[in-house]
N, C-alpha and C. Protein backbone atom coordinates (compact mmCIF):
# COMPACT_ATOMS: atom_id res chain seq x y z
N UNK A 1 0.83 -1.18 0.00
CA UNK A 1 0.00 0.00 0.00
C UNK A 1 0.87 1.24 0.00
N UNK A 2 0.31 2.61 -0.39
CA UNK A 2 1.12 3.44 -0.55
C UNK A 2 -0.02 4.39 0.10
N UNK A 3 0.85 5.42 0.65
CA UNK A 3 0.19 6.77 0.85
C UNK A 3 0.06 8.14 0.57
N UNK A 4 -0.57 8.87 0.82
CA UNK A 4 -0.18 10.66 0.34
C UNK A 4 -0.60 11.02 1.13
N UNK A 5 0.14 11.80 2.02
CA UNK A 5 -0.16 12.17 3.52
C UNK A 5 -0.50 13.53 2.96
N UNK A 6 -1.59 13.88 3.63
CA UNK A 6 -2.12 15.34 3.97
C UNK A 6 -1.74 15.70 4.61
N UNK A 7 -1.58 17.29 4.48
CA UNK A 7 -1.04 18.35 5.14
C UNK A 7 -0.78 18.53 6.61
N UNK A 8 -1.89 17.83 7.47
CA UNK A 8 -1.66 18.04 8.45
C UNK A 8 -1.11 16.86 9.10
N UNK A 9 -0.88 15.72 8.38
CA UNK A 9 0.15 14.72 8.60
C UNK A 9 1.46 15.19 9.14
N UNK A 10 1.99 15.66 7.70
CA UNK A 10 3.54 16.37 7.92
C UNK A 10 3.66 17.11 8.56
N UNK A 11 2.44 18.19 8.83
CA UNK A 11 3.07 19.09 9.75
C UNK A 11 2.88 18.76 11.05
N UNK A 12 2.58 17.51 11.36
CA UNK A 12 2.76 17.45 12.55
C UNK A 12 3.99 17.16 13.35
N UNK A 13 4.58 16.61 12.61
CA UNK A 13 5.97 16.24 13.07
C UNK A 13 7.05 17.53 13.50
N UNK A 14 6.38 18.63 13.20
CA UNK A 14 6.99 19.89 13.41
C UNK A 14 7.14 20.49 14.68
N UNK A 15 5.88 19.63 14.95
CA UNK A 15 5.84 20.01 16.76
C UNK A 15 6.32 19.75 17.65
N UNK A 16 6.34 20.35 18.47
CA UNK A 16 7.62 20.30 19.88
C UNK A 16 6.88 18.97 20.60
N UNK A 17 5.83 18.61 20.48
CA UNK A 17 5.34 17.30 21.53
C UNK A 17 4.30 16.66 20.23
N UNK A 18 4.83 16.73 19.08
CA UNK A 18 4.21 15.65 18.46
C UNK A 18 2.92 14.38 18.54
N UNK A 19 1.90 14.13 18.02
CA UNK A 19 1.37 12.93 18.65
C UNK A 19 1.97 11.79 18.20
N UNK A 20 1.54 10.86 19.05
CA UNK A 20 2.57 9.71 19.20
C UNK A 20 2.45 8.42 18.72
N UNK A 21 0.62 8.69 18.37
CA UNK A 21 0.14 7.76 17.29
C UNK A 21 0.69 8.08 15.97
N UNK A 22 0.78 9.45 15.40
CA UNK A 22 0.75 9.62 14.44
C UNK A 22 2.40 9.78 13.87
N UNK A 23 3.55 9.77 14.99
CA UNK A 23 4.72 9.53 14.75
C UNK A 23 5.16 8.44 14.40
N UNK A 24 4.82 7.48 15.22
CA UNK A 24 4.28 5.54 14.83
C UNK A 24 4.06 5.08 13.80
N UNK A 25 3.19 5.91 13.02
CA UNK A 25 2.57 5.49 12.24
C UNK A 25 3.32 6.10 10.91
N UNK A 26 4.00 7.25 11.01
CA UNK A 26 5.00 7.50 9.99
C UNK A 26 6.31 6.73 9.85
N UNK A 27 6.34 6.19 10.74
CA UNK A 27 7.60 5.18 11.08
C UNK A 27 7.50 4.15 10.95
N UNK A 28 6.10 3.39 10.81
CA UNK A 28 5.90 2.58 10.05
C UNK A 28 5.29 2.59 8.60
N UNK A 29 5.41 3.74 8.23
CA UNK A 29 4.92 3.75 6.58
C UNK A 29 5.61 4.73 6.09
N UNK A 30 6.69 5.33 6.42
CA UNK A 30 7.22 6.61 5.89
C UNK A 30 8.09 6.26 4.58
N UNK A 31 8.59 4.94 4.33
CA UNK A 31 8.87 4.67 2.98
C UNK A 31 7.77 4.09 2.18
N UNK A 32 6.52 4.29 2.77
CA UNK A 32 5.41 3.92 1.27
C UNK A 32 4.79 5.14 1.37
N UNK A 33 5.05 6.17 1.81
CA UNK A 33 4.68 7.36 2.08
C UNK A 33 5.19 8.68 1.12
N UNK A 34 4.28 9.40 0.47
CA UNK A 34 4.48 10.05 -0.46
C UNK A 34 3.53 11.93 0.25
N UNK A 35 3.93 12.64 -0.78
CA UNK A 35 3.51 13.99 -0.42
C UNK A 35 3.03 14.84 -2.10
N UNK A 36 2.28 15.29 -1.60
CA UNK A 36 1.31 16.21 -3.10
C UNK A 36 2.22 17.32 -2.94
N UNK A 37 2.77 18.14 -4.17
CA UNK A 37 2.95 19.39 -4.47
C UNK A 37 2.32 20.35 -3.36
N UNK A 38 0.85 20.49 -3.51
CA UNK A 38 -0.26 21.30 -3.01
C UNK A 38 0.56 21.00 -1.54
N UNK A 39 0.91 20.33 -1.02
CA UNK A 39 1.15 20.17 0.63
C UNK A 39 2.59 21.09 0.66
N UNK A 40 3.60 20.60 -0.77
CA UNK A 40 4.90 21.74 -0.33
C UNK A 40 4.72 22.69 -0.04
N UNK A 41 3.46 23.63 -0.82
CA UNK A 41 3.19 24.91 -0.95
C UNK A 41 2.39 25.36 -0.24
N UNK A 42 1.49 24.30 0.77
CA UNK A 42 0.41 24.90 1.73
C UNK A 42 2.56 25.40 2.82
N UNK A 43 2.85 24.26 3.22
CA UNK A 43 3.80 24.48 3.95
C UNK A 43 4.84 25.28 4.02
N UNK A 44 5.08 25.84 2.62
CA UNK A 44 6.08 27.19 2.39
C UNK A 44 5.16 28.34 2.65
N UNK A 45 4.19 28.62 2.21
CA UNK A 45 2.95 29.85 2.59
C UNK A 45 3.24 29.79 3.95
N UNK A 46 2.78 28.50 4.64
CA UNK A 46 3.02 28.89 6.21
C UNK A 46 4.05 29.65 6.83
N UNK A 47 5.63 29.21 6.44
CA UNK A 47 6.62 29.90 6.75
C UNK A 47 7.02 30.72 6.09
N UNK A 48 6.48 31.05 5.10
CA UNK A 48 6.74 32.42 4.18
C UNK A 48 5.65 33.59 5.33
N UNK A 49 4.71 33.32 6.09
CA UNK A 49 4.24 34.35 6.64
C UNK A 49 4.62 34.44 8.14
N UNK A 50 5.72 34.02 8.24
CA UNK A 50 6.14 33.93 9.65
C UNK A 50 6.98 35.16 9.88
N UNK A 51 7.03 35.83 10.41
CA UNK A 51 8.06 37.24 10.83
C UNK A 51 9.81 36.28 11.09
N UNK A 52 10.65 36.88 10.93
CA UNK A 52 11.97 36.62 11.10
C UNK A 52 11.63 36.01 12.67
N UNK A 53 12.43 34.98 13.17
CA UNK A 53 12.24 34.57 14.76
C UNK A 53 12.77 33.21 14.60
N UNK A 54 13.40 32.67 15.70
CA UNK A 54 13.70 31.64 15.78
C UNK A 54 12.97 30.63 15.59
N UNK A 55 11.57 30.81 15.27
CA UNK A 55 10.46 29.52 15.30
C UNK A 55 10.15 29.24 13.75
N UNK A 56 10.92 30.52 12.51
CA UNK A 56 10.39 30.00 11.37
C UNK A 56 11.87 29.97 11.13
N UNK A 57 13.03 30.06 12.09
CA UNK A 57 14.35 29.02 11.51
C UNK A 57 14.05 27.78 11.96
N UNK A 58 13.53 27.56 12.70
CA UNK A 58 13.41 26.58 13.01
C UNK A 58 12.77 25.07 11.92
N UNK A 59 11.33 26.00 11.42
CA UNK A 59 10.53 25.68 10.39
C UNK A 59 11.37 25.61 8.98
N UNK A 60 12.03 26.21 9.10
CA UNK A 60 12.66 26.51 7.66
C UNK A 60 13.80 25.02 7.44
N UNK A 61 14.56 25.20 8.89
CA UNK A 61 15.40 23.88 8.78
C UNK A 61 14.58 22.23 8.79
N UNK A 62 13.51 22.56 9.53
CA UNK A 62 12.53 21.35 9.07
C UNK A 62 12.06 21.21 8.07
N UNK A 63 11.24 21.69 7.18
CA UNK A 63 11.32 22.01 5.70
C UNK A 63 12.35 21.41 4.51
N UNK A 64 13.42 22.14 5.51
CA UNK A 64 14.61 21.60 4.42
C UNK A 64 14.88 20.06 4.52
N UNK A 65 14.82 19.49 6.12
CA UNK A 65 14.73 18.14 6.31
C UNK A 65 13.57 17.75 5.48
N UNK A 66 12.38 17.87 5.48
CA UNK A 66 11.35 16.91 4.79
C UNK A 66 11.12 16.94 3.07
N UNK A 67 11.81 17.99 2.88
CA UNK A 67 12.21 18.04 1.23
C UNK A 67 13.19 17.42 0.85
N UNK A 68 14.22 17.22 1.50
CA UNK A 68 15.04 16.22 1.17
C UNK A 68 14.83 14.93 1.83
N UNK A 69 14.22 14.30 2.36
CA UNK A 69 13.35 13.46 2.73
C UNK A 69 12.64 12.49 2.19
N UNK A 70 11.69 13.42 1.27
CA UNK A 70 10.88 12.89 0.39
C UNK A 70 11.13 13.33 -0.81
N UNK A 71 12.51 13.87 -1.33
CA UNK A 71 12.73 14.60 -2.59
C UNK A 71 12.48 13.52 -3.95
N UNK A 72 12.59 12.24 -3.61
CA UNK A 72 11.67 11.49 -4.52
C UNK A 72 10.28 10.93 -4.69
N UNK A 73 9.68 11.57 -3.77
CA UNK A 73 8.40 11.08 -3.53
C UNK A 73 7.11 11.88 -3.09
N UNK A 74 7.33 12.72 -4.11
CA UNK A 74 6.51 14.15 -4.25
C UNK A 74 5.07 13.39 -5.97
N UNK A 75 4.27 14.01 -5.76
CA UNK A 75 3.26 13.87 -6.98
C UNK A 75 2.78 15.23 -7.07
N UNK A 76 2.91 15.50 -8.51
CA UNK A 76 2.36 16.58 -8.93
C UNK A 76 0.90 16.92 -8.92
N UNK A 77 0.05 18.14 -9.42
CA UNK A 77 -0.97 17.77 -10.06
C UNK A 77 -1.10 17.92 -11.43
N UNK A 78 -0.82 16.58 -12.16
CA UNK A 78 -0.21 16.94 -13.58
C UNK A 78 -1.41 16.40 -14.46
N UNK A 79 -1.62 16.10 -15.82
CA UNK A 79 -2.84 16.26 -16.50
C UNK A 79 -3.56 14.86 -16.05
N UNK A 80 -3.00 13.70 -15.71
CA UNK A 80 -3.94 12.63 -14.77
C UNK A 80 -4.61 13.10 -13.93
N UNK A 81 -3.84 14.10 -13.59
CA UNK A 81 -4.82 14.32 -11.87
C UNK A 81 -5.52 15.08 -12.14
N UNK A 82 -5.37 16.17 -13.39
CA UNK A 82 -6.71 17.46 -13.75
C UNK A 82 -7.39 16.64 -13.93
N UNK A 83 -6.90 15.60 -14.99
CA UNK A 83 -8.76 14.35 -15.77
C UNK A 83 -9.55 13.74 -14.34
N UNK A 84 -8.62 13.71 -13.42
CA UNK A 84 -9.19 12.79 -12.16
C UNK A 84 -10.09 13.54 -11.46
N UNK A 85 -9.41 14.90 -11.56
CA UNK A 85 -10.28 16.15 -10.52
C UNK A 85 -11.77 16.38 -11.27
N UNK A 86 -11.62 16.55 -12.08
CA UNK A 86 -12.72 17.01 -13.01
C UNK A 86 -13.87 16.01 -12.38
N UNK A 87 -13.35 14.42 -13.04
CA UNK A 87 -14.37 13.63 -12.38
C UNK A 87 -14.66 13.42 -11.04
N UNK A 88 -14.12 14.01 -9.99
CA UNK A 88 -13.75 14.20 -8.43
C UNK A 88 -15.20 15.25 -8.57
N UNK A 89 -14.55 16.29 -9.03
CA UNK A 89 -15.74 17.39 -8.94
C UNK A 89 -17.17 17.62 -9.27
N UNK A 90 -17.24 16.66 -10.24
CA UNK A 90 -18.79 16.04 -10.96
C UNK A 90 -19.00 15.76 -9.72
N UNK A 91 -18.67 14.44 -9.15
CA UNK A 91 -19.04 13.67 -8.20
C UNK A 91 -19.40 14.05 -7.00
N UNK A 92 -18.66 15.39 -6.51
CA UNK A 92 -19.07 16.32 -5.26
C UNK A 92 -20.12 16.91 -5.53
N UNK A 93 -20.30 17.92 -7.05
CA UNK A 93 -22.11 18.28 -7.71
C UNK A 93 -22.75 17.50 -7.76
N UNK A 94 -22.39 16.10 -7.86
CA UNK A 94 -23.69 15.27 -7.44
C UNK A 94 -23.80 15.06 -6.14
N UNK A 95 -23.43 15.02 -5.16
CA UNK A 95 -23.76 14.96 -4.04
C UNK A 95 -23.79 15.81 -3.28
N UNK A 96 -23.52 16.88 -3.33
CA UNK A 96 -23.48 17.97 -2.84
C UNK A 96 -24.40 19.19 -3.01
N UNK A 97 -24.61 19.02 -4.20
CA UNK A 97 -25.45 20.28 -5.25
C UNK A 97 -23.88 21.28 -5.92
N UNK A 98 -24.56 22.10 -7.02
CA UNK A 98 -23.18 22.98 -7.12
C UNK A 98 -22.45 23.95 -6.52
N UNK A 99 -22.82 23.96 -5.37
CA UNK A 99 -22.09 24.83 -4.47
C UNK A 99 -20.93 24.43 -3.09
N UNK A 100 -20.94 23.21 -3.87
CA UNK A 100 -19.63 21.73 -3.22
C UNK A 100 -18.82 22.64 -2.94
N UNK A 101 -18.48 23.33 -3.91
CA UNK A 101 -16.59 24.26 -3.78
C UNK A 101 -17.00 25.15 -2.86
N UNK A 102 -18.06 25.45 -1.70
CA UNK A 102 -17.94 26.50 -0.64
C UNK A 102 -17.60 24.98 0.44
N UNK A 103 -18.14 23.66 0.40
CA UNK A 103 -17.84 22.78 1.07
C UNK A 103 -16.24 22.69 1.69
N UNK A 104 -15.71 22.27 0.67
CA UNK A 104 -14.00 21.44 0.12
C UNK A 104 -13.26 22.87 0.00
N UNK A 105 -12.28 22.60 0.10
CA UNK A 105 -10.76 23.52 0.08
C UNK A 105 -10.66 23.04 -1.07
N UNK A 106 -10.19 23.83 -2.30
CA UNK A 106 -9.28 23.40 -3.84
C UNK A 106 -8.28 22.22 -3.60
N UNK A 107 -7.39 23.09 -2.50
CA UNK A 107 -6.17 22.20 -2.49
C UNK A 107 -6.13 20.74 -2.05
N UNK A 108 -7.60 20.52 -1.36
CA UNK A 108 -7.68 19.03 -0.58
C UNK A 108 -8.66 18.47 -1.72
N UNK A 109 -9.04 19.17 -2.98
CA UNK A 109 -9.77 18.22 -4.08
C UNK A 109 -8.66 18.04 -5.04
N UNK A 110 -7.29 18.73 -4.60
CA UNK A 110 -6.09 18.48 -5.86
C UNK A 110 -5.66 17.21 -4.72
N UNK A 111 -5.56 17.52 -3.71
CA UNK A 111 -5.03 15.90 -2.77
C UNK A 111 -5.69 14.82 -3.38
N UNK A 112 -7.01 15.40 -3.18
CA UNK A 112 -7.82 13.97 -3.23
C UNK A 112 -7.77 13.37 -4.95
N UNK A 113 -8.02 14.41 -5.61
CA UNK A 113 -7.94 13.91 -7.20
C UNK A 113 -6.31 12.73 -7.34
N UNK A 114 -5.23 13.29 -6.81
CA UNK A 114 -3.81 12.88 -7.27
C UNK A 114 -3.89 11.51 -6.58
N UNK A 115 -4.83 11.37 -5.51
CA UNK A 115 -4.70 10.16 -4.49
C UNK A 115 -5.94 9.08 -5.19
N UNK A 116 -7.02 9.69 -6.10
CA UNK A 116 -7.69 8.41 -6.76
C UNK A 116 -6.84 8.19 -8.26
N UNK A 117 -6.32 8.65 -8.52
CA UNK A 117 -5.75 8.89 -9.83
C UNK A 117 -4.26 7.58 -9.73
N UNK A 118 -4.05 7.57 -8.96
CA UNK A 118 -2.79 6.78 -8.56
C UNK A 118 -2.78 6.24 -7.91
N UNK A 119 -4.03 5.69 -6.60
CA UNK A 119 -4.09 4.44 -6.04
C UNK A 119 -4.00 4.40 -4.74
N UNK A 120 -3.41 5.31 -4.22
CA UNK A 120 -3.37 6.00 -3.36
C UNK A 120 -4.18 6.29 -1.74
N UNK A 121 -3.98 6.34 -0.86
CA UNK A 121 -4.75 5.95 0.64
C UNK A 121 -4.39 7.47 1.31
N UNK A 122 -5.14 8.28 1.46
CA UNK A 122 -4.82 9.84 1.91
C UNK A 122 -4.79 9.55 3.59
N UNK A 123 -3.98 9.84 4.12
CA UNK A 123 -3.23 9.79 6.08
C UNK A 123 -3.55 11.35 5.92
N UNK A 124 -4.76 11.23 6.92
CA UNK A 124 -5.21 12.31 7.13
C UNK A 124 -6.03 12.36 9.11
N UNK A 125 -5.83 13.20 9.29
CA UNK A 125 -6.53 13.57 10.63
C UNK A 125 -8.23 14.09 10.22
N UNK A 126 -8.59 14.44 9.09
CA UNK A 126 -9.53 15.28 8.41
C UNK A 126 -10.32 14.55 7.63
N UNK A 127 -10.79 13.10 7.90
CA UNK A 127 -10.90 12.57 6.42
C UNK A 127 -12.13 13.16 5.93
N UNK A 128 -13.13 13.35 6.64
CA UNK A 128 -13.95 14.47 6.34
C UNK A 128 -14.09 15.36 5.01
N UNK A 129 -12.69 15.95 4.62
CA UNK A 129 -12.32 16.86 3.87
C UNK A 129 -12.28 15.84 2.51
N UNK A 130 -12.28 14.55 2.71
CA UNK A 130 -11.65 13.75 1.17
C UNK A 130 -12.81 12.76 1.54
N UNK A 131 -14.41 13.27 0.72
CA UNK A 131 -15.53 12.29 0.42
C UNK A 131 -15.27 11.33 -0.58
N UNK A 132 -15.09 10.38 -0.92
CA UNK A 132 -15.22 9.12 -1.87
C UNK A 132 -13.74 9.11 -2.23
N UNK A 133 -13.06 9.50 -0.97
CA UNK A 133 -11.91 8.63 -1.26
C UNK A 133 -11.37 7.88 0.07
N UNK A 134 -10.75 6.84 -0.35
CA UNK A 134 -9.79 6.49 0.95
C UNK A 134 -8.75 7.12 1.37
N UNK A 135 -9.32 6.65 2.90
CA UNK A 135 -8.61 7.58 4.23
C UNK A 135 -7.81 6.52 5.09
N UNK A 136 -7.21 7.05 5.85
CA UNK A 136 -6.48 6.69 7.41
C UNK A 136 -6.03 7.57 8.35
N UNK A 137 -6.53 7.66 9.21
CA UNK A 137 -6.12 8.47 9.97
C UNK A 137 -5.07 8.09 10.93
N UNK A 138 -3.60 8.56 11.20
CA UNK A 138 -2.79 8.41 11.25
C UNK A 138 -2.50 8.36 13.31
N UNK A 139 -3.67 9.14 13.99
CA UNK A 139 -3.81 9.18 14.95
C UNK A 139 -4.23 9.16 15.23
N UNK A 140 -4.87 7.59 14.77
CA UNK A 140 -5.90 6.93 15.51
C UNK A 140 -5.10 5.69 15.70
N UNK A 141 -4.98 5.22 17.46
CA UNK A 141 -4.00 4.16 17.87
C UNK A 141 -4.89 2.86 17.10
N UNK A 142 -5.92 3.30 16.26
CA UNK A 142 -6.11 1.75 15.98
C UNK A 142 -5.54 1.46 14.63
N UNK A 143 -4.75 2.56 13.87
CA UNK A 143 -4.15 2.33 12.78
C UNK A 143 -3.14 1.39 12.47
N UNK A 144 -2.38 1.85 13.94
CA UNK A 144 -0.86 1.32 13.81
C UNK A 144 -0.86 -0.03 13.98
């Protein structure tokens, strides 16, 4: 099995007291474990709006750890995943009505599109956010 950890996967590991399910659980899947574009860039925005301070060197040197990290195991959202989204997005107007996109975040229907498109199991705390796709939540001790 493989994964594409959502955003708030990775950033959890950033934290000074981490959870401990969800550290576990990267440690046991962190080499079938993959990361979306959309997550580099939610995560540079974050520390791009941080004032100078020791807490976004801090961020910045973590960053640099998890990019080189996973520097092979990044997925774009490249024209599979537009064809995937498209049909992602039908599928939310049907169930949703057309006003789904005040529902969903863009960036968690580019997660979710890249994660049916490729097979993919989204490690998420949120699964909420990713309807008709598969989830795991990473901190939940019944994962590990």
């Amino acid at each position: 099995m493989s994964w594409l950890l959502d955003t708030n996967t990775v950033s959890e590991l950033r934290k000074p007291a981490p959870d401990v399910n969800c550290v576990a659980w990267l440690r046991a899947h962190g080499e079938e474990s993959f990361i979306a574009a959309i997550t580099v860039a939610e995560i540079r925005w974050g520390v791009e709006r941080l004032p100078e301070s020791k807490r976004r060197s801090d961020l910045e040197k973590w960053f640099g750890f998890m990019m080189e990290d996973y520097s092979d195991r990044f997925f774009n959202f490249d024209g599979p995943s537009a064809y995937e989204w498209g049909r992602y997005a039908a599928e939310l107007e049907g169930h949703y009505g057309s006003d789904w996109w005040k529902q969903f975040d863009f960036r968690d229907t580019q997660i979710a599109a890249i994660a049916r498109e490729y097979g993919l199991i989204i490690a998420t705390h949120n699964s909420k956010h990713f309807p008709f796709c598969q989830t795991v939540d990473p901190f939940d001790p019944k994962n590990l």
